[in-house]
N, C-alpha and C. Protein backbone atom coordinates (compact mmCIF):
# COMPACT_ATOMS: atom_id res chain seq x y z
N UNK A 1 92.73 177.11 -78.33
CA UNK A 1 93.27 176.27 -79.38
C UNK A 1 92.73 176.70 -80.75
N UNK A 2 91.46 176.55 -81.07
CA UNK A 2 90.81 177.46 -81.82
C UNK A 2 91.71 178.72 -82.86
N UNK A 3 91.69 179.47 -81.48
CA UNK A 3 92.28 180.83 -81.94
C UNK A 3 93.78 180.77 -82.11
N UNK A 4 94.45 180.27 -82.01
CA UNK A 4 95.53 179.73 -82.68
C UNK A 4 95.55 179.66 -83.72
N UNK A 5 94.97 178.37 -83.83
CA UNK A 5 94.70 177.81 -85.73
C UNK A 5 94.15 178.85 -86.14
N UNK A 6 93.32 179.71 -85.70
CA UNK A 6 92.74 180.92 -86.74
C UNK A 6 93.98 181.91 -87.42
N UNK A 7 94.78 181.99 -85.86
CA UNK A 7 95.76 182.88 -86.13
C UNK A 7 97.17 182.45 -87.22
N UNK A 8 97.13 180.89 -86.96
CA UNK A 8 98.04 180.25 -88.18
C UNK A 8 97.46 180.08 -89.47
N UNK A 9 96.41 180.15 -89.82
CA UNK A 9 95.44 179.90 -90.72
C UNK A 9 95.60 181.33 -91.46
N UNK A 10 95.86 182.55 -90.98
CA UNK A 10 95.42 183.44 -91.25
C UNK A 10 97.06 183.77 -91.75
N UNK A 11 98.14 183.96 -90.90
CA UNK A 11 99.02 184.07 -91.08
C UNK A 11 99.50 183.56 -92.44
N UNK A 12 99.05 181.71 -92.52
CA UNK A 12 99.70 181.21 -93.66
C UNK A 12 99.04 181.41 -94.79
N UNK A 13 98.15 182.26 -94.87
CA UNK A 13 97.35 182.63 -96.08
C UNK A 13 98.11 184.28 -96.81
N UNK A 14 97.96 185.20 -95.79
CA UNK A 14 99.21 186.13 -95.79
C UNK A 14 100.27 185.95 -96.46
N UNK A 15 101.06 184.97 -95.81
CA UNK A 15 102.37 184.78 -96.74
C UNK A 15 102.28 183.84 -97.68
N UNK A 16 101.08 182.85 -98.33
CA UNK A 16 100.96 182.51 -99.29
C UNK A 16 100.63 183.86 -100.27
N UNK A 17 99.77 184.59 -100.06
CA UNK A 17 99.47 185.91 -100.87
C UNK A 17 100.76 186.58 -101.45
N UNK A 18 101.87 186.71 -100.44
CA UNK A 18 102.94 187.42 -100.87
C UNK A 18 103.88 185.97 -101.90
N UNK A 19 103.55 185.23 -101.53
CA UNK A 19 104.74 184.38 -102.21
C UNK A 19 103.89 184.26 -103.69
N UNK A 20 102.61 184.74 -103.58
CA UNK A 20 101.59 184.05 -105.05
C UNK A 20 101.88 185.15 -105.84
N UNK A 21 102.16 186.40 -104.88
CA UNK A 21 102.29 187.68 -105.84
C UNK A 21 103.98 187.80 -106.54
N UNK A 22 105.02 187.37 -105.55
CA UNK A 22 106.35 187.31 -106.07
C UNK A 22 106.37 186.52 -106.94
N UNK A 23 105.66 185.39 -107.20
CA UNK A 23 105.51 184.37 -108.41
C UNK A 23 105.45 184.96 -109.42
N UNK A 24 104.02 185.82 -109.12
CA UNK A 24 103.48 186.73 -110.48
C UNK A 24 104.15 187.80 -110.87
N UNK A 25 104.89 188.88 -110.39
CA UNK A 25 106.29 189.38 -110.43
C UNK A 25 107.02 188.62 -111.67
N UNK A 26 107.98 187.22 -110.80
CA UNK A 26 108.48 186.76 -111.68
C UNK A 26 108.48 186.38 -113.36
N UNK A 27 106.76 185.83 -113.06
CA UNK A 27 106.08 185.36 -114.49
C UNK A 27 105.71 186.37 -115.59
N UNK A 28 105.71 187.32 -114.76
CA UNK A 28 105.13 188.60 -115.79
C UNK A 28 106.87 189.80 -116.46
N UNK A 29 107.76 188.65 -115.82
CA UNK A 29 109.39 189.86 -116.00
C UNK A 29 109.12 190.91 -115.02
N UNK A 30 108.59 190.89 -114.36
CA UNK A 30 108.82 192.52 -113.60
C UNK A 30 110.07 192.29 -112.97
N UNK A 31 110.82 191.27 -112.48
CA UNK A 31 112.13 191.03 -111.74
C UNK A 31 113.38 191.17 -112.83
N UNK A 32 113.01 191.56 -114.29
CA UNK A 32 113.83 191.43 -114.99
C UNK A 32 114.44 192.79 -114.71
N UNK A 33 113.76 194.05 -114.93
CA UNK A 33 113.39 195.56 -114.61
C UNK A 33 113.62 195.84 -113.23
N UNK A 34 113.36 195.17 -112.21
CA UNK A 34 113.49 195.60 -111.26
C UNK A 34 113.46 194.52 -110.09
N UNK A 35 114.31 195.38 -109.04
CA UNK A 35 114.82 194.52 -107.53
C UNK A 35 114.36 195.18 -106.07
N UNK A 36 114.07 194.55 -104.97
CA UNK A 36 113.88 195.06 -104.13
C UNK A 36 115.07 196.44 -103.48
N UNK A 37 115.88 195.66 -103.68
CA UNK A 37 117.13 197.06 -103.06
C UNK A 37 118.25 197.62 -103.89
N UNK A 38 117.64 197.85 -105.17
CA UNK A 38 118.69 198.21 -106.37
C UNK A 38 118.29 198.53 -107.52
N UNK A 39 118.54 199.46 -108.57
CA UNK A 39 118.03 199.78 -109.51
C UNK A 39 118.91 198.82 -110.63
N UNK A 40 117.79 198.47 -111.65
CA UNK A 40 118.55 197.14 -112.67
C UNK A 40 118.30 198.21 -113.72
N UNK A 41 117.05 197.81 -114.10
CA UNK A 41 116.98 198.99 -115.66
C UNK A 41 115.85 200.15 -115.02
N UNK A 42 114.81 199.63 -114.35
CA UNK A 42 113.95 200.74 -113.93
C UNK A 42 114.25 201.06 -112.22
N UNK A 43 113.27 201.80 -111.31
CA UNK A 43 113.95 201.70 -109.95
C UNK A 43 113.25 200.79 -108.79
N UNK A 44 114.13 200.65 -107.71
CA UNK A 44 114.23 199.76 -107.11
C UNK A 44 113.00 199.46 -106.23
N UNK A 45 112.39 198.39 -105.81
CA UNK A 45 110.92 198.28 -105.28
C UNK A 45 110.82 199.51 -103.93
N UNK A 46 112.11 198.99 -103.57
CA UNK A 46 112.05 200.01 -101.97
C UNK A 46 112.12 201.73 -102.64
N UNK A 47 112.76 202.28 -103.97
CA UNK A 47 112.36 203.91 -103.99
C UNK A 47 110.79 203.80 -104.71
N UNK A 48 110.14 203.09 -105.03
CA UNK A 48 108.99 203.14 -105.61
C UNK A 48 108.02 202.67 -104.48
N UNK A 49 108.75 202.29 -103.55
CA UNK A 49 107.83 202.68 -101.85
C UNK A 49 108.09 203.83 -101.42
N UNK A 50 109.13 204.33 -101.27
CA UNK A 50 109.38 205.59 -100.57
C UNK A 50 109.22 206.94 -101.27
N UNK A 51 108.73 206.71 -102.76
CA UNK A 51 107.74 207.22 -103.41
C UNK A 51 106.95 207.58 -103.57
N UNK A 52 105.82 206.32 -103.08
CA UNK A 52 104.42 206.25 -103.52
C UNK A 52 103.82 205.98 -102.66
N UNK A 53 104.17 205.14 -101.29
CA UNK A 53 103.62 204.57 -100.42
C UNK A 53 102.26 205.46 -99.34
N UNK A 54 102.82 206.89 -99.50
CA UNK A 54 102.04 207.55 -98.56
C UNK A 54 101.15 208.29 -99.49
N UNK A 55 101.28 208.45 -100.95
CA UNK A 55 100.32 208.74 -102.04
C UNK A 55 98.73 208.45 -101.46
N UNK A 56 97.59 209.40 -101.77
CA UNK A 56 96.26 208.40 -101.53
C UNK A 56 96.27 208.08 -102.97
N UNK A 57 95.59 206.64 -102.93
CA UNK A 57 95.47 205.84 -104.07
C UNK A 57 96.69 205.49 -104.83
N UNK A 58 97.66 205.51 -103.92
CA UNK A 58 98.55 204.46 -104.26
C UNK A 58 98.90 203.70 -105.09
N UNK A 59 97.67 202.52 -104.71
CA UNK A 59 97.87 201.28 -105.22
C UNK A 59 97.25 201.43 -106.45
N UNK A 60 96.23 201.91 -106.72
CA UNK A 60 95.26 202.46 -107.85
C UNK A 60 96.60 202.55 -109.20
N UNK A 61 97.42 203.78 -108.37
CA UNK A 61 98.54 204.52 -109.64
C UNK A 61 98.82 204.00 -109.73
N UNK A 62 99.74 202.83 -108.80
CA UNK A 62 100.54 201.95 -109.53
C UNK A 62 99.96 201.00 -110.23
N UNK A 63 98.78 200.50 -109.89
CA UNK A 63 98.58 199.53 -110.87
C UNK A 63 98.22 199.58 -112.06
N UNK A 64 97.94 201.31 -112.23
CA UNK A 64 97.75 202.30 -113.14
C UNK A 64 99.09 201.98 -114.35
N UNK A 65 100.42 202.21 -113.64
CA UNK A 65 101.68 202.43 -114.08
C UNK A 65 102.17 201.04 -114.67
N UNK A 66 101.94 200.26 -113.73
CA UNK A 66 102.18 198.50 -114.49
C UNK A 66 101.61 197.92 -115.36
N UNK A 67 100.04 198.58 -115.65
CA UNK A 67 99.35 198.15 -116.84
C UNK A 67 99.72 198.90 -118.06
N UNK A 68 99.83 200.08 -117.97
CA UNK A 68 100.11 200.79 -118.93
C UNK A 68 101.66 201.19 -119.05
N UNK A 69 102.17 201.27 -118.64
CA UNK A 69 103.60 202.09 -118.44
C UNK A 69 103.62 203.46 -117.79
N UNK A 70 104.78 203.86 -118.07
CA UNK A 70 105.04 205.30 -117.82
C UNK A 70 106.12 205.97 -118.48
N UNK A 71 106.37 206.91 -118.64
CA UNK A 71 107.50 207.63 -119.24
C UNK A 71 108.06 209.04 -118.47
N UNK A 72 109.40 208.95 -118.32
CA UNK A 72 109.76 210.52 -117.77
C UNK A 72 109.74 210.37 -116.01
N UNK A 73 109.85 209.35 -115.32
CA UNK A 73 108.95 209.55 -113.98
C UNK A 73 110.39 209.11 -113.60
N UNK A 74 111.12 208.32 -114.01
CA UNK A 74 112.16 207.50 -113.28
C UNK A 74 113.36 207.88 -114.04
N UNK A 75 113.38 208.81 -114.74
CA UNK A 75 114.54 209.26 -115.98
C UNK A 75 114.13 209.15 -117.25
N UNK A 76 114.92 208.73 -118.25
CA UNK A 76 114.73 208.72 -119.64
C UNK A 76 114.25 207.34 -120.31
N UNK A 77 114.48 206.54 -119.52
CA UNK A 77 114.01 204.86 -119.52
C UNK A 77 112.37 204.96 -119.47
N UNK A 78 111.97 204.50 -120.31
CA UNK A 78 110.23 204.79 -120.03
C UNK A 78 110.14 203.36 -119.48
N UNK A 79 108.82 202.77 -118.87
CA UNK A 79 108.63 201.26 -118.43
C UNK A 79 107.48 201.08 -119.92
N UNK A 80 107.44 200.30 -120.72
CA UNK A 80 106.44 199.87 -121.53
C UNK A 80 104.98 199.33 -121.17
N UNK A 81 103.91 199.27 -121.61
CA UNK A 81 102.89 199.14 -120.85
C UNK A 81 103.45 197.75 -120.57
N UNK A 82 102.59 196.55 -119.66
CA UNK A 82 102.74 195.01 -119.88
C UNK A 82 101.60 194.40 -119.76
N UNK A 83 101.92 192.75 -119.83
CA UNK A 83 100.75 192.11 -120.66
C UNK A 83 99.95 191.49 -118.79
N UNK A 84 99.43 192.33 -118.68
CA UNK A 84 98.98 191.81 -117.16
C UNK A 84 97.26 192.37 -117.09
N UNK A 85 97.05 191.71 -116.62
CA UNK A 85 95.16 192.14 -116.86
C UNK A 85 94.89 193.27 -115.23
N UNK A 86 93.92 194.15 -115.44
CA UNK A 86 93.36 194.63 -114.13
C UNK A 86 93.80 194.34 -112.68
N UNK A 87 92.89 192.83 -112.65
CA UNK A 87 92.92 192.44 -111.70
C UNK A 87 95.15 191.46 -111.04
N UNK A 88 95.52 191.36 -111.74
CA UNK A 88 97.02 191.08 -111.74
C UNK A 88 98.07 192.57 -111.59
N UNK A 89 97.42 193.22 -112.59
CA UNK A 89 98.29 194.54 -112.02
C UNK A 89 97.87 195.01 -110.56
N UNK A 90 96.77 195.09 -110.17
CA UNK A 90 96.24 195.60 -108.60
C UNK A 90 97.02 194.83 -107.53
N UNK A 91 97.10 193.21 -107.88
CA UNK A 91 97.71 192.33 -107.26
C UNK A 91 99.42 192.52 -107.03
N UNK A 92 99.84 193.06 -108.01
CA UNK A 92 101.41 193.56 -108.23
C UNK A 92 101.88 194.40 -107.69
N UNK A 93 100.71 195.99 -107.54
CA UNK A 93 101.22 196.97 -106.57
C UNK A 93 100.53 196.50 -105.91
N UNK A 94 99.49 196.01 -104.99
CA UNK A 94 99.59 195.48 -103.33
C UNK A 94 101.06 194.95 -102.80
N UNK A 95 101.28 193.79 -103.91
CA UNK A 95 102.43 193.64 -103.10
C UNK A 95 103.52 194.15 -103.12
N UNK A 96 103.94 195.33 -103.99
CA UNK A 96 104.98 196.09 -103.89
C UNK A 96 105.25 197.00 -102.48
N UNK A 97 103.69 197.76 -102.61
CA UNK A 97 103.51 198.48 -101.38
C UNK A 97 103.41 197.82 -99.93
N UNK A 98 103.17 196.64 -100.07
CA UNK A 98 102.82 195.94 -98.72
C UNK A 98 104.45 195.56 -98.16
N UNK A 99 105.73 196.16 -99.20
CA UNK A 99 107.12 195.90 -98.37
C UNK A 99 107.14 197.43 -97.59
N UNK A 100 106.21 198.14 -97.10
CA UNK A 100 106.65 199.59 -96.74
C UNK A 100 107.80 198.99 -95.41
């Protein structure tokens, strides 16, 4: 019984993590720029997995790329840096990468 509740406990913390990070997504515009299965103005979450996902340090770049921007990587559209601190950008690519 125990291990149950550990295992629901654990589970519903998991998908609170992902729903706290799609929040932060939202709040920060990254959904304005971009969609899981479609390119809007920059590209789509799933080619920026099938991208980056097997990269080492990964998550590092990207959170590299969301704090600061980038230019030239995705076409002629640069992404502008945004207003997201360290620890929120790291939080942003976890959960990008965690749709592999």
């Amino acid at each position: 019984m125990k291990k149950n509740f550990a295992l629901l406990l654990v589970a519903g913390l998991v998908a609170g993590s992902a729903l706290a990070s799609e929040d932060l997504a939202k709040a920060k515009n990254c959904m304005t720029c971009h969609a899981f299965d479609k390119k809007i103005v920059g590209p789509s979450y799933k080619d920026v997995i099938a991208k980056r996902a097997s990269e080492k340090g990964a998550e590092a770049a990207l959170a590299a790329k969301i704090k600061n921007g980038s230019k030239n990587e995705w076409g002629a559209v640069p992404m502008p840096p945004n207003n997201v601190t360290e620890a929120e950008a790291a939080t942003l690519a976890k959960w990008v990468l965690s749709h592999k």
